[in-house]
PDB file of N, CA and C in Angstrom:
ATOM      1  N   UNK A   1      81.641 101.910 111.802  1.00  0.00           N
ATOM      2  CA  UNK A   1      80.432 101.121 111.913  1.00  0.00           C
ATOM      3  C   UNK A   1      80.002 100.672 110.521  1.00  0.00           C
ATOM      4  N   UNK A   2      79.558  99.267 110.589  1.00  0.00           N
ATOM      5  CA  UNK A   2      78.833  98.958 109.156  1.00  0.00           C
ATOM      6  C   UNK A   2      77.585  99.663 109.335  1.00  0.00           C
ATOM      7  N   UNK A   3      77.433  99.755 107.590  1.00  0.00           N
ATOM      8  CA  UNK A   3      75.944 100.232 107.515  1.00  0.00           C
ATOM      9  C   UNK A   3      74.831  98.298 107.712  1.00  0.00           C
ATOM     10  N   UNK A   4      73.597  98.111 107.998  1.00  0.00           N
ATOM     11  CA  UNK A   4      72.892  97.661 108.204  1.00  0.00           C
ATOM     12  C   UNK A   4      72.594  96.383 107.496  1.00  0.00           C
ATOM     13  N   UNK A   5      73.538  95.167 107.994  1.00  0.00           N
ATOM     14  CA  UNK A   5      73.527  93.976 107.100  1.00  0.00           C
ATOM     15  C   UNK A   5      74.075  94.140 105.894  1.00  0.00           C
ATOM     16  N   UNK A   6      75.488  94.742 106.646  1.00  0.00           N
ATOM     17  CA  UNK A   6      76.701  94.645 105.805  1.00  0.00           C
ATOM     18  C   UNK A   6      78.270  94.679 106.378  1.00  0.00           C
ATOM     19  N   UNK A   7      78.001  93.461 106.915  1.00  0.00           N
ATOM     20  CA  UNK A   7      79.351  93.191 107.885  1.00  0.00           C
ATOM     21  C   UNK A   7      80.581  92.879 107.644  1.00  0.00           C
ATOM     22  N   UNK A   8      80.902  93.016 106.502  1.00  0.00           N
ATOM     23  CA  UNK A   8      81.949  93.153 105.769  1.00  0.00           C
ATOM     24  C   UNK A   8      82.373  94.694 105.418  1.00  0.00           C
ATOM     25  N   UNK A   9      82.399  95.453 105.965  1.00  0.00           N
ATOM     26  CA  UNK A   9      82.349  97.070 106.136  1.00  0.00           C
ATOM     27  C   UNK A   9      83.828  97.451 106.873  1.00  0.00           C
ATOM     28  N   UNK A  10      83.163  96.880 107.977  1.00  0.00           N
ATOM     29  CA  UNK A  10      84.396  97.049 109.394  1.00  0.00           C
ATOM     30  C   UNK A  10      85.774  95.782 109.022  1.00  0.00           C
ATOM     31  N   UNK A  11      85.696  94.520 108.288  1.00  0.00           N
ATOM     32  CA  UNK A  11      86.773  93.526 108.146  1.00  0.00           C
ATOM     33  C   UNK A  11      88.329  94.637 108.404  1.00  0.00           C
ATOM     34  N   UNK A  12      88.896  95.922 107.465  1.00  0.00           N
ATOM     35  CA  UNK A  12      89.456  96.182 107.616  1.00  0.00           C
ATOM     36  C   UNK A  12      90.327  96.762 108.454  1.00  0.00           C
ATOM     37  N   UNK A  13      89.504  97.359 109.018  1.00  0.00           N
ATOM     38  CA  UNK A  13      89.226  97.937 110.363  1.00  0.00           C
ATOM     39  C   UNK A  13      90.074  96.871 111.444  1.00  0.00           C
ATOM     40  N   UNK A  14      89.287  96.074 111.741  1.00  0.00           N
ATOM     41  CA  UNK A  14      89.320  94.636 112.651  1.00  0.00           C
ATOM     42  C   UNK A  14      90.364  94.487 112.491  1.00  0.00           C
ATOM     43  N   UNK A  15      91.167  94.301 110.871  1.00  0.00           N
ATOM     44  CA  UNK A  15      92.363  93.172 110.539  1.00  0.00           C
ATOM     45  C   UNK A  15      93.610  94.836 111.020  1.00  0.00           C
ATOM     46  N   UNK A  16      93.261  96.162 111.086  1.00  0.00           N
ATOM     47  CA  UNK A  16      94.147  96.698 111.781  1.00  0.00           C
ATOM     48  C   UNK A  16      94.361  96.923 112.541  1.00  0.00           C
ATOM     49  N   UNK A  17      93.369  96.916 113.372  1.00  0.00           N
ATOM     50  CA  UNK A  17      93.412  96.997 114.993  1.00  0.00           C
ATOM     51  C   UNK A  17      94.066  95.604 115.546  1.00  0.00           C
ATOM     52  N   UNK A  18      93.538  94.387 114.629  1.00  0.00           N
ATOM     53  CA  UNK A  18      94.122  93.239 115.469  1.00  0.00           C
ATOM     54  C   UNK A  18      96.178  93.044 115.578  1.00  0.00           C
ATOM     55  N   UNK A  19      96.277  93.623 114.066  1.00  0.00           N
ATOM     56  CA  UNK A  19      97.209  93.623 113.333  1.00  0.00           C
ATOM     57  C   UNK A  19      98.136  94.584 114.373  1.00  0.00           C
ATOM     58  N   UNK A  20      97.237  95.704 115.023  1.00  0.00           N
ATOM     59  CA  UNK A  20      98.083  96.464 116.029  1.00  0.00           C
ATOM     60  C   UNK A  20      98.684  96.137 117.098  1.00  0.00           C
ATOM     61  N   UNK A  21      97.021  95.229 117.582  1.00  0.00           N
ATOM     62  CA  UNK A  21      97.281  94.955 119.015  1.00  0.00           C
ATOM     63  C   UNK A  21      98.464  93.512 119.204  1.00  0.00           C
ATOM     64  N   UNK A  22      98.894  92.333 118.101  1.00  0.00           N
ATOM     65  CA  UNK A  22      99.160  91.597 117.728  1.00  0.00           C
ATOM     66  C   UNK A  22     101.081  92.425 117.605  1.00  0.00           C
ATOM     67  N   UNK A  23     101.502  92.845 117.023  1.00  0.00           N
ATOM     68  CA  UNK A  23     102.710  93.541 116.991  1.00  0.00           C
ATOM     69  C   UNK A  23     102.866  94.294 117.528  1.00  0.00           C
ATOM     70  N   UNK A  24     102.364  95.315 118.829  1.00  0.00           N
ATOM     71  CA  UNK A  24     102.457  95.917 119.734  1.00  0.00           C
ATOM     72  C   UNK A  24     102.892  95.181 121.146  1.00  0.00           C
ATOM     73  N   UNK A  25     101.911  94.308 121.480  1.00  0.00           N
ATOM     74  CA  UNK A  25     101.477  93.531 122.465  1.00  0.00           C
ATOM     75  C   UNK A  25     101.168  94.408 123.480  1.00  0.00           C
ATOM     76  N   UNK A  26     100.482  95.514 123.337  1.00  0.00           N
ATOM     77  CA  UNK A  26     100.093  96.607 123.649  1.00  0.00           C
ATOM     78  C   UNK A  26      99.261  96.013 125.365  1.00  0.00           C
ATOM     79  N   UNK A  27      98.662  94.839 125.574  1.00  0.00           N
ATOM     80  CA  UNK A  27      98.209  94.209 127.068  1.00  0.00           C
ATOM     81  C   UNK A  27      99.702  94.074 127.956  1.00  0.00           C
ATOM     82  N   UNK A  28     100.565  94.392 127.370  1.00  0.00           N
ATOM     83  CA  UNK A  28     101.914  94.013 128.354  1.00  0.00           C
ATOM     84  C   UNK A  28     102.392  95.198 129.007  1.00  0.00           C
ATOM     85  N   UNK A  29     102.223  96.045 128.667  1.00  0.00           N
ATOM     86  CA  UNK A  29     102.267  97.825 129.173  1.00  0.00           C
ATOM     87  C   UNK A  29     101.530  97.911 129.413  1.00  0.00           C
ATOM     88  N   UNK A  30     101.893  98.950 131.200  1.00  0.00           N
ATOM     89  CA  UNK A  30     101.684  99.915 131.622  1.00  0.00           C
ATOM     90  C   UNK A  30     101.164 101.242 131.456  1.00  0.00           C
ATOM     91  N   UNK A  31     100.239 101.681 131.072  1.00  0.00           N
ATOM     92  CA  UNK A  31      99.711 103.124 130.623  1.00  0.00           C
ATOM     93  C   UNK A  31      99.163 103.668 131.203  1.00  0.00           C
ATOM     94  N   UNK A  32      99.573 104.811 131.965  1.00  0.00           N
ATOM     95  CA  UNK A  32      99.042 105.586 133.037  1.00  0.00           C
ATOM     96  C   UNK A  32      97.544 106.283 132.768  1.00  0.00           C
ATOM     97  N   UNK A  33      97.973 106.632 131.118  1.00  0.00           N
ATOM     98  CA  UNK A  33      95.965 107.250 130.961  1.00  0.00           C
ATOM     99  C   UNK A  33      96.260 107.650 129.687  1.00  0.00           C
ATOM    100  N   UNK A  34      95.246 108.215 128.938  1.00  0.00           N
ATOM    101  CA  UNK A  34      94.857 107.758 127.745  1.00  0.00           C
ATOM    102  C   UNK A  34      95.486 108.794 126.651  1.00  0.00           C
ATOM    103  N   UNK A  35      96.151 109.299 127.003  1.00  0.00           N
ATOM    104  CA  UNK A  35      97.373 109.929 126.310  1.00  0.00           C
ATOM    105  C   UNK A  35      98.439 109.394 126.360  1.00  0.00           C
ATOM    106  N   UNK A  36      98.938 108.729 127.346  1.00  0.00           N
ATOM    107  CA  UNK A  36     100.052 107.700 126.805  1.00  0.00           C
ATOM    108  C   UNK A  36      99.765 106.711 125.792  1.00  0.00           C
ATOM    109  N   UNK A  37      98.637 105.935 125.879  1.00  0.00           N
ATOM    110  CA  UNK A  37      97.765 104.976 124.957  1.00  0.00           C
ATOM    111  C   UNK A  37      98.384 105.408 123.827  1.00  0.00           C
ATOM    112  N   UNK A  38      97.949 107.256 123.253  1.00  0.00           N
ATOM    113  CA  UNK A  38      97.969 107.728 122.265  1.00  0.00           C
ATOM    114  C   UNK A  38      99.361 108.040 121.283  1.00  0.00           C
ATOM    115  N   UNK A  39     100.264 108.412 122.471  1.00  0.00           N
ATOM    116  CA  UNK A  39     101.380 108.441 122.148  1.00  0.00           C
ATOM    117  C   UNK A  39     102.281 107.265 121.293  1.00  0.00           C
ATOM    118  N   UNK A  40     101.705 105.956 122.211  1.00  0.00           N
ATOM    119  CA  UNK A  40     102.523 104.714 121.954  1.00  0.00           C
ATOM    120  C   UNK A  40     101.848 104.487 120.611  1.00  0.00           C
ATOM    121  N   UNK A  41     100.400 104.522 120.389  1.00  0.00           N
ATOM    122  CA  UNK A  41      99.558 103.983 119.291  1.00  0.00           C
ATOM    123  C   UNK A  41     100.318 105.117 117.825  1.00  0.00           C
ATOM    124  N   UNK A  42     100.096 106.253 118.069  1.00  0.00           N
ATOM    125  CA  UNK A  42     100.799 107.278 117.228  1.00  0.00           C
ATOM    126  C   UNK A  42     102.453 106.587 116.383  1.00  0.00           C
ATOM    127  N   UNK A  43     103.065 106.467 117.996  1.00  0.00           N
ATOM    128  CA  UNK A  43     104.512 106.265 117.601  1.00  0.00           C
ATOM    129  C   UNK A  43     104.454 104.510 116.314  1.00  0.00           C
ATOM    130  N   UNK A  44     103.541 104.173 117.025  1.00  0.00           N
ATOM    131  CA  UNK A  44     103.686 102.794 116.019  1.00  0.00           C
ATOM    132  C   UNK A  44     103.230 102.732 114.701  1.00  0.00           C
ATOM    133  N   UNK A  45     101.908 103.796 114.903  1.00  0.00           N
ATOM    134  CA  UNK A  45     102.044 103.919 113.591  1.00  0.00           C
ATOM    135  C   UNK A  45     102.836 104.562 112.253  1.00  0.00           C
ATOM    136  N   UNK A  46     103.546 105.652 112.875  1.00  0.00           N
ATOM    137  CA  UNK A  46     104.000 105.978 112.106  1.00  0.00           C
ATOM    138  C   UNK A  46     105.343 105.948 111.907  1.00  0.00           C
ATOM    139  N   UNK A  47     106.277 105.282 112.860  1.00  0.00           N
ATOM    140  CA  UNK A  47     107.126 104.899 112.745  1.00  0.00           C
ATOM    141  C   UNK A  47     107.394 103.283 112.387  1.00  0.00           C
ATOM    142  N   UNK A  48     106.370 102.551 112.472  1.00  0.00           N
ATOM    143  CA  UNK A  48     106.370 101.461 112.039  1.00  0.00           C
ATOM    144  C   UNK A  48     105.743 101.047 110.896  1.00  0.00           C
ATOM    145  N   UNK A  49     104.134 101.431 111.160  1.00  0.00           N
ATOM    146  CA  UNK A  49     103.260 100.723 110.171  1.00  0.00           C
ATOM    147  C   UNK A  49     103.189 101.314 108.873  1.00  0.00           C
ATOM    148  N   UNK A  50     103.688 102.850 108.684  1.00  0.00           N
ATOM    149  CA  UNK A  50     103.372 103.419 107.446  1.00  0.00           C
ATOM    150  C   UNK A  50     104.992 103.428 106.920  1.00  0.00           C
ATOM    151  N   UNK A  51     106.126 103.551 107.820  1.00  0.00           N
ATOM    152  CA  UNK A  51     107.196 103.707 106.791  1.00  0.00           C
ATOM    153  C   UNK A  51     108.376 102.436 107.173  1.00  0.00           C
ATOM    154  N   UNK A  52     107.843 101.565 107.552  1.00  0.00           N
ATOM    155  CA  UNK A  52     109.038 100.372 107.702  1.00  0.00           C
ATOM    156  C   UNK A  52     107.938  98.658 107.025  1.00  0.00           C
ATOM    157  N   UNK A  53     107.302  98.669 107.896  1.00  0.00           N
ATOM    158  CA  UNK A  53     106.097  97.450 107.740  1.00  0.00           C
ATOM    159  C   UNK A  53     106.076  97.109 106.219  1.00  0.00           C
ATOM    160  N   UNK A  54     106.195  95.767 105.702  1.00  0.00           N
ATOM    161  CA  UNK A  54     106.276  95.476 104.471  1.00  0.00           C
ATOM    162  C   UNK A  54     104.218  94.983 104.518  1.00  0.00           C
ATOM    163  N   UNK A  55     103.821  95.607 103.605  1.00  0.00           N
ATOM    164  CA  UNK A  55     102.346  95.302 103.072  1.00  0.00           C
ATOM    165  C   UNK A  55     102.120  94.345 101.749  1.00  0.00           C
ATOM    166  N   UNK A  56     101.704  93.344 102.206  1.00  0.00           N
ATOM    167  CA  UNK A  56     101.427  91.955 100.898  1.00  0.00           C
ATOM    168  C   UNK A  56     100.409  92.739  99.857  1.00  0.00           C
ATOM    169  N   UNK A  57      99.495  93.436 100.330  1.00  0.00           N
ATOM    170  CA  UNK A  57      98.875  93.907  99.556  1.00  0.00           C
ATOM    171  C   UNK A  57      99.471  94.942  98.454  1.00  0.00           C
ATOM    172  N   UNK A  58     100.770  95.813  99.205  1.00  0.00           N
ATOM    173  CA  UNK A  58     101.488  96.604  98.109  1.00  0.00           C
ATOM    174  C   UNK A  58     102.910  96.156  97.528  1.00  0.00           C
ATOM    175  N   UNK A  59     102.313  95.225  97.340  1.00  0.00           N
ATOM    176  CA  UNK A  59     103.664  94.170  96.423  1.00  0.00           C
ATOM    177  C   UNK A  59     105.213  94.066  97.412  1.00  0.00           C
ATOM    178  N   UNK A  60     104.697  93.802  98.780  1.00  0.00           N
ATOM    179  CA  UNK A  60     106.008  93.869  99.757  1.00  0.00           C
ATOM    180  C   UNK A  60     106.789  94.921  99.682  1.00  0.00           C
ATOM    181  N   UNK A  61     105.831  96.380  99.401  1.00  0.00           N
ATOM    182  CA  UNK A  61     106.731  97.867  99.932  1.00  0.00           C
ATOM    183  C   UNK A  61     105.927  98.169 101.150  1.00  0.00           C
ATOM    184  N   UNK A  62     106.237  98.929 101.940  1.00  0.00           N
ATOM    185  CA  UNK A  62     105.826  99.759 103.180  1.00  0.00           C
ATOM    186  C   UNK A  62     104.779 100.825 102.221  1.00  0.00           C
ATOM    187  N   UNK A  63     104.052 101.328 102.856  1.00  0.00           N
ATOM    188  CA  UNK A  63     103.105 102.558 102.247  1.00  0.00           C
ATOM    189  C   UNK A  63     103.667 103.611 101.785  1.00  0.00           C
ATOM    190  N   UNK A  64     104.762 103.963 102.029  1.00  0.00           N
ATOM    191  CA  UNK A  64     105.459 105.218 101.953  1.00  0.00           C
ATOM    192  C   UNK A  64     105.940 104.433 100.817  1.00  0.00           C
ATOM    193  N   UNK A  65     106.799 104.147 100.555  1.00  0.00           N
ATOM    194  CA  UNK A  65     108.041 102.965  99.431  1.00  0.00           C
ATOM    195  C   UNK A  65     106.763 102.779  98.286  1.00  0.00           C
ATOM    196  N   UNK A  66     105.623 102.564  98.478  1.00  0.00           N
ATOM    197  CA  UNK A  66     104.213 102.321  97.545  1.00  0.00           C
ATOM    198  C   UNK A  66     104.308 103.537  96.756  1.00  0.00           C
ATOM    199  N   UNK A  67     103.897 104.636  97.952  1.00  0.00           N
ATOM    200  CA  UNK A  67     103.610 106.105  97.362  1.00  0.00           C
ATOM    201  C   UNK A  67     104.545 106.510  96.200  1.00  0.00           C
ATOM    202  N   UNK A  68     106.005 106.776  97.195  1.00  0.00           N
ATOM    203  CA  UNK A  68     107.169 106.775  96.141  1.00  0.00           C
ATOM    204  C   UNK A  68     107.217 106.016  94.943  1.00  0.00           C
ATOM    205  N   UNK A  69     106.493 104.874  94.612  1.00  0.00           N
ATOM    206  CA  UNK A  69     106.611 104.150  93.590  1.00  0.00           C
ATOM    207  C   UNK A  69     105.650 104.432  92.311  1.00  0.00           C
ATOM    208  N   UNK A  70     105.183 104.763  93.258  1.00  0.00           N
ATOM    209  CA  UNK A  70     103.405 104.898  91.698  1.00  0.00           C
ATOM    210  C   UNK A  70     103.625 106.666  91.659  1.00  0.00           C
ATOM    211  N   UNK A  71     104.584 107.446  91.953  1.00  0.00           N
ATOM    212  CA  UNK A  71     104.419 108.923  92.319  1.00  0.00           C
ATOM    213  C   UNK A  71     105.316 109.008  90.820  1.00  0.00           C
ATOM    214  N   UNK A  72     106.591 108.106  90.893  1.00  0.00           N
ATOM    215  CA  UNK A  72     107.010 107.935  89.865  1.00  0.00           C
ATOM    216  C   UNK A  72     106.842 108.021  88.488  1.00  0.00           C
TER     217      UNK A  72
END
């Protein structure tokens, strides 16, 4: 939640959830109840979004490939 006439709080938020629902296509499945939801949302993230997904913001490495880089 933003704090109070500051709606630029949540932008990031938004741009990952959209960013999810957008490369998932998560409305095309079937999900019996809200642990499958969790499972699929889990599996994407972390098999996709944190160690494969190239990020513009981290000079076109994945988050993990980032870490490894500046750990350096």
């Amino acid at each position: 939640m933003s704090r109070r006439g500051q709606c630029w709080d949540n932008a990031p938020t938004e741009s990952f959830f959209g960013t999810m629902k957008q490369e998932t296509d998560i409305a095309k499945f079937i999900l019996d109840d809200c642990g499958a939801v969790e499972i699929a949302m889990l599996d994407w993230i972390d098999a996709w979004y944190n160690q494969t997904r190239r990020h513009t913001t981290l000079d076109g490495c994945s988050p993990i490939e980032f870490e490894l880089k500046m750990a350096a």
